[in-house]
Protein backbone atom coordinates (compact mmCIF):
# COMPACT_ATOMS: atom_id res chain seq x y z
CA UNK A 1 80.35 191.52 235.07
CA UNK A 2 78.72 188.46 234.72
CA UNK A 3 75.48 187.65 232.67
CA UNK A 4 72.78 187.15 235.24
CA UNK A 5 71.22 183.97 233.94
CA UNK A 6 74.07 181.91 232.29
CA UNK A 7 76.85 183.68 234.70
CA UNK A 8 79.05 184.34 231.05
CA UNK A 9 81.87 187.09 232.30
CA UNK A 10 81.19 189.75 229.80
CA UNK A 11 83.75 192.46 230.31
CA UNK A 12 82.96 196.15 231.12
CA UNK A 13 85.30 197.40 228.80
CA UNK A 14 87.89 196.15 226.56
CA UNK A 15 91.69 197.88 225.92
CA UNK A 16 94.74 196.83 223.72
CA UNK A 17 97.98 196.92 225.50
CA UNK A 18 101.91 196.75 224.45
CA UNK A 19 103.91 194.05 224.76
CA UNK A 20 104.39 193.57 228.74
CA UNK A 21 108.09 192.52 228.39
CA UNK A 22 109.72 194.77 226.13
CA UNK A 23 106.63 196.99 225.33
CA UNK A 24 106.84 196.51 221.18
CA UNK A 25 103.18 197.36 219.57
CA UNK A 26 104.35 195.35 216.76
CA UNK A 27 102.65 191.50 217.34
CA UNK A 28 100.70 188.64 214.79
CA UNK A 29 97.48 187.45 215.82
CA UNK A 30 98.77 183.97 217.25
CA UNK A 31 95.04 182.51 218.41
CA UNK A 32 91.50 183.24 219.16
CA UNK A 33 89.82 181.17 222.15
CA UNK A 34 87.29 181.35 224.33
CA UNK A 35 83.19 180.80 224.12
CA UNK A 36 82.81 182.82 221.50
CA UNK A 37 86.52 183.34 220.33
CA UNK A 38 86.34 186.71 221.85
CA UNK A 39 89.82 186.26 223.35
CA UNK A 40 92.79 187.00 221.64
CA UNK A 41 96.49 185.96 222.07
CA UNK A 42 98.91 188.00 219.91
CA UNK A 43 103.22 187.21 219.52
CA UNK A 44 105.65 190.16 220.17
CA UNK A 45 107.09 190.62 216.69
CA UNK A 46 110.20 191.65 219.38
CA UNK A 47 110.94 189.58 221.99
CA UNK A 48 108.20 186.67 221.37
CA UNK A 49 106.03 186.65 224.42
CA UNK A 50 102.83 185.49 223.99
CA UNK A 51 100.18 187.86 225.39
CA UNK A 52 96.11 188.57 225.49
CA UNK A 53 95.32 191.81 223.14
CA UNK A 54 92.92 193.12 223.48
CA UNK A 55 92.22 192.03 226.53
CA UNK A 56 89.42 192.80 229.01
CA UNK A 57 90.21 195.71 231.00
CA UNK A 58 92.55 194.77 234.30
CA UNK A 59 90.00 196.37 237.14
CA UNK A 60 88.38 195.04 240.18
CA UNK A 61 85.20 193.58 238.22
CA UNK A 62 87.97 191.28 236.27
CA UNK A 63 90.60 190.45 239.40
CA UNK A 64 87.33 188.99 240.89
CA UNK A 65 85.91 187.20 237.73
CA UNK A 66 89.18 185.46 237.80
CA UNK A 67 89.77 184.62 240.74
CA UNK A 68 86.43 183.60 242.32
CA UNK A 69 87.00 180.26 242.00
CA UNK A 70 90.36 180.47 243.39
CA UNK A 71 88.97 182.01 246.26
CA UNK A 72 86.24 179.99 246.98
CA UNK A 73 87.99 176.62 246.90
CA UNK A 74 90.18 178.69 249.52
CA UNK A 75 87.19 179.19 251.94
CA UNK A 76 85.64 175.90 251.32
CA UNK A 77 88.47 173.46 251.70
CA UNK A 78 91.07 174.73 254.08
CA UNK A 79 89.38 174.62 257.10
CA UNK A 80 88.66 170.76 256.47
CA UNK A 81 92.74 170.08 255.71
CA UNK A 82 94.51 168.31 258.76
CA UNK A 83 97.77 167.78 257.00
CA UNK A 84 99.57 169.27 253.66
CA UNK A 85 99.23 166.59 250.88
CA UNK A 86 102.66 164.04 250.62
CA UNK A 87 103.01 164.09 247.32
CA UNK A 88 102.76 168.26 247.18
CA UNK A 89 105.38 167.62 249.78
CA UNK A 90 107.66 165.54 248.11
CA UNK A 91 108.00 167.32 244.45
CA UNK A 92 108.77 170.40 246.36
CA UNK A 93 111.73 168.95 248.39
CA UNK A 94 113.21 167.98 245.27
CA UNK A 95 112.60 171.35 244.10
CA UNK A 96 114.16 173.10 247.36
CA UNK A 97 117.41 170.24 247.24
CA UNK A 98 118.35 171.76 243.97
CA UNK A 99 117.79 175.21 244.61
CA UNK A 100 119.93 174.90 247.74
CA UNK A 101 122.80 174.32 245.51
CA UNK A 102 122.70 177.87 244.20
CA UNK A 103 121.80 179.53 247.40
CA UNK A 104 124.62 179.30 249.43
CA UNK A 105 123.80 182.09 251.93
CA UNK A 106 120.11 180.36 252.57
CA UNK A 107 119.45 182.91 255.47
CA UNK A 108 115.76 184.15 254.36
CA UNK A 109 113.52 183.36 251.89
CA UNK A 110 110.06 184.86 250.73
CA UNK A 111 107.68 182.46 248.40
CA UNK A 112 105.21 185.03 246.48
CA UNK A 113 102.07 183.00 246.61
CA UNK A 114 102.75 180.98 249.19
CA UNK A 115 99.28 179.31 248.95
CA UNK A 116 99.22 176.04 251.77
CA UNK A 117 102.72 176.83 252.14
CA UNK A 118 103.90 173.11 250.68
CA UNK A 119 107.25 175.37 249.32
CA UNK A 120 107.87 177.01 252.49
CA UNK A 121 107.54 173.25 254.65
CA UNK A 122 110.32 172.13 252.45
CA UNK A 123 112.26 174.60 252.55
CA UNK A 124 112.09 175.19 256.19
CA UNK A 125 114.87 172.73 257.42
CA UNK A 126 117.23 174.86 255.37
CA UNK A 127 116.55 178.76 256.02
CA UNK A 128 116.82 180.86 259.40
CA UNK A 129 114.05 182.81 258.16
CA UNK A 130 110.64 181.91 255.95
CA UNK A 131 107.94 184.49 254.77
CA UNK A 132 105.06 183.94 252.61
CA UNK A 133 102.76 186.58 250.93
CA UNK A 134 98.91 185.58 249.82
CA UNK A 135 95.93 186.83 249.28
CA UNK A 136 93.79 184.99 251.39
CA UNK A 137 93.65 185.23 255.22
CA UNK A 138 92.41 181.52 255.56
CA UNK A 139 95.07 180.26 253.69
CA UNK A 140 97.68 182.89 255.49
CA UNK A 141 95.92 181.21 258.98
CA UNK A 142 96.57 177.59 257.99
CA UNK A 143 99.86 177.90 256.77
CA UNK A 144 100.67 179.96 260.25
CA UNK A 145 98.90 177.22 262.61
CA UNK A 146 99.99 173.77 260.38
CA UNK A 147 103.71 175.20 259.21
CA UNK A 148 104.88 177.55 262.10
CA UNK A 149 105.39 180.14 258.98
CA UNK A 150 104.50 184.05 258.89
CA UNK A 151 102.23 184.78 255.59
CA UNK A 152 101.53 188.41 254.74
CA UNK A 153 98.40 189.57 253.03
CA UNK A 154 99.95 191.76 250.67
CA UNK A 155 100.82 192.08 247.15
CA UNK A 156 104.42 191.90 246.07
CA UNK A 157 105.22 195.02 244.35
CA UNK A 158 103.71 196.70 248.41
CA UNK A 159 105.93 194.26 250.56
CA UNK A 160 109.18 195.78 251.85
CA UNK A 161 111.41 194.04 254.41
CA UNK A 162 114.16 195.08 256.62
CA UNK A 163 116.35 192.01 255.87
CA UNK A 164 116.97 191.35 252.27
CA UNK A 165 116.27 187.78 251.25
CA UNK A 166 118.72 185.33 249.77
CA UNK A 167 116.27 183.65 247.68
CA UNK A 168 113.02 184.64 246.53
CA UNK A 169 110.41 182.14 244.81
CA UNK A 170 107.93 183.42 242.72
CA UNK A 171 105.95 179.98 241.06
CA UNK A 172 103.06 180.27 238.48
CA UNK A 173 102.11 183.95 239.92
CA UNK A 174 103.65 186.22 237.94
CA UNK A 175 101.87 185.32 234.49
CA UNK A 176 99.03 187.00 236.01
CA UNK A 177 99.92 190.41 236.69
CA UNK A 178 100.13 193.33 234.63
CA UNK A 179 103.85 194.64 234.92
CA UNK A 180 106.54 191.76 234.93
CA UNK A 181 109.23 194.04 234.84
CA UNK A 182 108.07 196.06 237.81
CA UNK A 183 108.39 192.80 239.67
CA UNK A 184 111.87 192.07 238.54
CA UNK A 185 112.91 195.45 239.89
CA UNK A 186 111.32 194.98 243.21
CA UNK A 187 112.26 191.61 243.79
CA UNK A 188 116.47 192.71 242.93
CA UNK A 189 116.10 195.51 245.69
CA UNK A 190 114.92 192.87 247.98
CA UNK A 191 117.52 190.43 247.58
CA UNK A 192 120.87 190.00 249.27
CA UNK A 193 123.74 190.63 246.59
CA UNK A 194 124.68 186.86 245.23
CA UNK A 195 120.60 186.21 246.37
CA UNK A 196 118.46 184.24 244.09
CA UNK A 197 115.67 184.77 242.22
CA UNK A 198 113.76 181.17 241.50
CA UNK A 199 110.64 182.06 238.53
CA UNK A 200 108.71 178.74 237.73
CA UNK A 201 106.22 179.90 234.90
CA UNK A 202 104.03 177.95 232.31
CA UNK A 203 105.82 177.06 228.72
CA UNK A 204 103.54 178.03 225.77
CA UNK A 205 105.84 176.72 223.62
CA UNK A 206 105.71 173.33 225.30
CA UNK A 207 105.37 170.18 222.86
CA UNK A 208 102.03 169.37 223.79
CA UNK A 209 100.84 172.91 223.54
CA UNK A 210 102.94 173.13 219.84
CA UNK A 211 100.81 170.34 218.51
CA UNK A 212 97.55 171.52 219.51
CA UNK A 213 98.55 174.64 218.26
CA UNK A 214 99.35 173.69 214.63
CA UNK A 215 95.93 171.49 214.62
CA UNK A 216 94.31 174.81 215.63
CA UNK A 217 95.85 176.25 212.03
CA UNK A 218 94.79 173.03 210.18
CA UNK A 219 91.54 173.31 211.17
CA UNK A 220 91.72 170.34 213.14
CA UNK A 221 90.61 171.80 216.10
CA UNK A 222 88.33 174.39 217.35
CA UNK A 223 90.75 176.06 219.98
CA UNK A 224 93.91 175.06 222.27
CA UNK A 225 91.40 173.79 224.83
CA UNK A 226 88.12 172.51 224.65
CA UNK A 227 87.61 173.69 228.17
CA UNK A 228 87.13 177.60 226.96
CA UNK A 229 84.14 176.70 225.43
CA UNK A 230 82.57 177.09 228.80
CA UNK A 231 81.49 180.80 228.99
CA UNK A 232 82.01 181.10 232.57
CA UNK A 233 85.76 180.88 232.40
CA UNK A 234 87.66 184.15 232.24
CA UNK A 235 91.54 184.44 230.88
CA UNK A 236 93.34 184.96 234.36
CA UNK A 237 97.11 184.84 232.78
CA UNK A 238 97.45 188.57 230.81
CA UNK A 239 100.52 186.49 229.04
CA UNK A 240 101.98 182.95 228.18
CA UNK A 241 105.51 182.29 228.52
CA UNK A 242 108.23 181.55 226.28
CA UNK A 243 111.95 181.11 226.88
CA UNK A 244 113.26 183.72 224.42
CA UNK A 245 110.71 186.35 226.36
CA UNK A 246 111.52 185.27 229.47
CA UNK A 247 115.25 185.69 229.14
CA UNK A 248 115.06 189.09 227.40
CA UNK A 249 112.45 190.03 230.36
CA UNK A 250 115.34 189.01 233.04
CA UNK A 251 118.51 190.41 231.32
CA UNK A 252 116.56 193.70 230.99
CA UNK A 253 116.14 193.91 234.99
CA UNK A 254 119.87 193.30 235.51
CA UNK A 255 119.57 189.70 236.53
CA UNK A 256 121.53 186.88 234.73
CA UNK A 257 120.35 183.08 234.05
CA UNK A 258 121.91 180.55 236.27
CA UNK A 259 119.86 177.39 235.43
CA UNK A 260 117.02 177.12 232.62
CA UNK A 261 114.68 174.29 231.95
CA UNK A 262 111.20 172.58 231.83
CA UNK A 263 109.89 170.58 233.95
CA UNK A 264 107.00 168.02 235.10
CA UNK A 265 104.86 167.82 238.16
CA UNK A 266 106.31 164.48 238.62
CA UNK A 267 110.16 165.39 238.28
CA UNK A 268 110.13 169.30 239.14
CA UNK A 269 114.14 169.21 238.52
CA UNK A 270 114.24 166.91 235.40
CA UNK A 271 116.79 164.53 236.51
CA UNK A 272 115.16 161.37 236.72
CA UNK A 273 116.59 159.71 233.61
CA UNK A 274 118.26 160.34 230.72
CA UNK A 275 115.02 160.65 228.49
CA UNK A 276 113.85 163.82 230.77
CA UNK A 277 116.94 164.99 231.03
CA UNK A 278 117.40 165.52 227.16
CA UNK A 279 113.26 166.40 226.87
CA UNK A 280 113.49 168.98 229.71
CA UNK A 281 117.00 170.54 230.23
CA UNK A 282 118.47 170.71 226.13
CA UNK A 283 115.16 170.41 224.15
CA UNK A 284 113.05 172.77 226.91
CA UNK A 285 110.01 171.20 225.60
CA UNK A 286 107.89 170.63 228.61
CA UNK A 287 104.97 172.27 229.93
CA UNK A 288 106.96 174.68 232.93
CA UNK A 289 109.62 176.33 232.94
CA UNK A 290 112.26 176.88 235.75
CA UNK A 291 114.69 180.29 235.91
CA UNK A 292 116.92 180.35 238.49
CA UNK A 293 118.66 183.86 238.55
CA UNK A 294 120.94 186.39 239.94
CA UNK A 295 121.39 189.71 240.09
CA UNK A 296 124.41 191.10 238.09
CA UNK A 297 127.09 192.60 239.83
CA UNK A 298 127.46 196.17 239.40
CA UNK A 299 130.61 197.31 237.10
């Protein structure tokens, strides 16, 4: 709930929760933030993932404390939008040109989040069938009207489809929900045998986020980001991302690793030069992080 005169999210209840990859109880106290420091992330002793315990309790009251901003900026701005932005445009063509290389069936394809739909414009020219899931029905309504593109209000882990996909792109969603591997074992029923499975998450192991780490141990620095000392802001990812988790968490679900690296905003397949190429695809130390997967073949 919120406070009623400084709006602070102050959480109904409070519960401590298992690692949400390979559900070890045996973690370090990693960091404190928050106004306050009343949040905790914790590292899986196991597997590595970085993850919020305890955390507030994952009801309704903390979906919408979380995503109230999110929504509004929804309601607000998409009515006013004539076009989708270029430059959204143009980092995800680059994106879609390299995942094309993997898919080679490129028959249907379902983006999980599909927000404006920027993914799902550049990857139309390529796939005889596009479908988006969101939660908002403005959103779903622009991206239908602007894009020519069907967007379901539903939540992953409820969509079903007659036709299995060849590639499925899940970007920056699925640090926010509870069960990771419960998505992994939806998404492999939905796609076509050789499909692909694209997971773009955030890297908490990232250089940048490594330094201001350590100067958080030094005492150099209050917390990872000066912007949690505003008490309205609530913790909307239950977990941070690290390669080691993120491998165990896809190898587990019966999916292999085709292609792994960071990336930029401004080079989403870390190509552009030899300098990203060695910071992004051998050292991995930029702020996202690309999977592109597979299913494994039975036997």
């Amino acid at each position: 709930m919120r406070h009623p005169q400084t709006n602070e999210y102050i959480p109904a209840a409070w519960e401590n929760v298992n690692c949400p990859v390979c559900n070890s109880n045996a973690h370090t106290v990693y960091e404190r933030f928050g106004h306050k420091l009343q949040y905790t992330y914790v590292k899986c002793q196991s597997c590595g993932l970085i993850y919020s315990s305890p955390r507030p309790r994952y009801d309704q009251d903390y979906i919408d404390s979380c995503y109230a901003t999110y929504q509004f900026f929804e309601e607000a701005s998409v009515a006013d939008l004539g076009k989708i932005h270029t430059s959204s445009v143009h980092m995800f063509e680059k994106e879609v040109q390299q995942l094309i290389k993997f898919d080679k069936q490129r028959t249907n394809v379902l983006d999980i989040g599909s927000g404006m739909g920027t993914f799902l414009y550049a990857a139309k020219p390529f796939y005889k069938k596009l479908t988006g899931l969101d939660v908002s029905e403005k959103m779903a309504g622009f991206v239908r009207r602007e894009i020519g593109v069907e967007v379901l209000l539903q939540q992953f882990q409820d969509h079903q489809s007659a036709e299995p996909y060849s590639l499925i792109h899940m970007s920056h969603v699925i640090e926010h929900i509870p069960n990771p591997n419960d998505w992994l074992k939806h998404a492999k029923n939905l796609l076509l045998p050789n499909g692909i499975l694209v997971i773009n998450v955030p890297n908490k192991l990232a250089l940048s986020n490594l330094v201001q780490h350590y100067l958080y141990k030094l005492g150099l620095k209050k917390q990872f980001s000066s912007s949690w000392n505003d008490p309205t802001r609530t913790p909307d990812h239950l977990y941070e991302p690290t390669i080691p988790s993120f491998r165990r968490l896809i190898a587990q679900n019966g999916f292999k690793v085709l292609a792994c690296y960071t990336y930029s905003r401004k080079d989403p397949v870390s190509d552009a030069n030899l300098f990203t190429r060695l910071f992004h695809r051998y050292l991995r130390l930029g702020s996202n992080i690309t999977f592109i997967t597979t299913p494994v073949k039975a036997g």
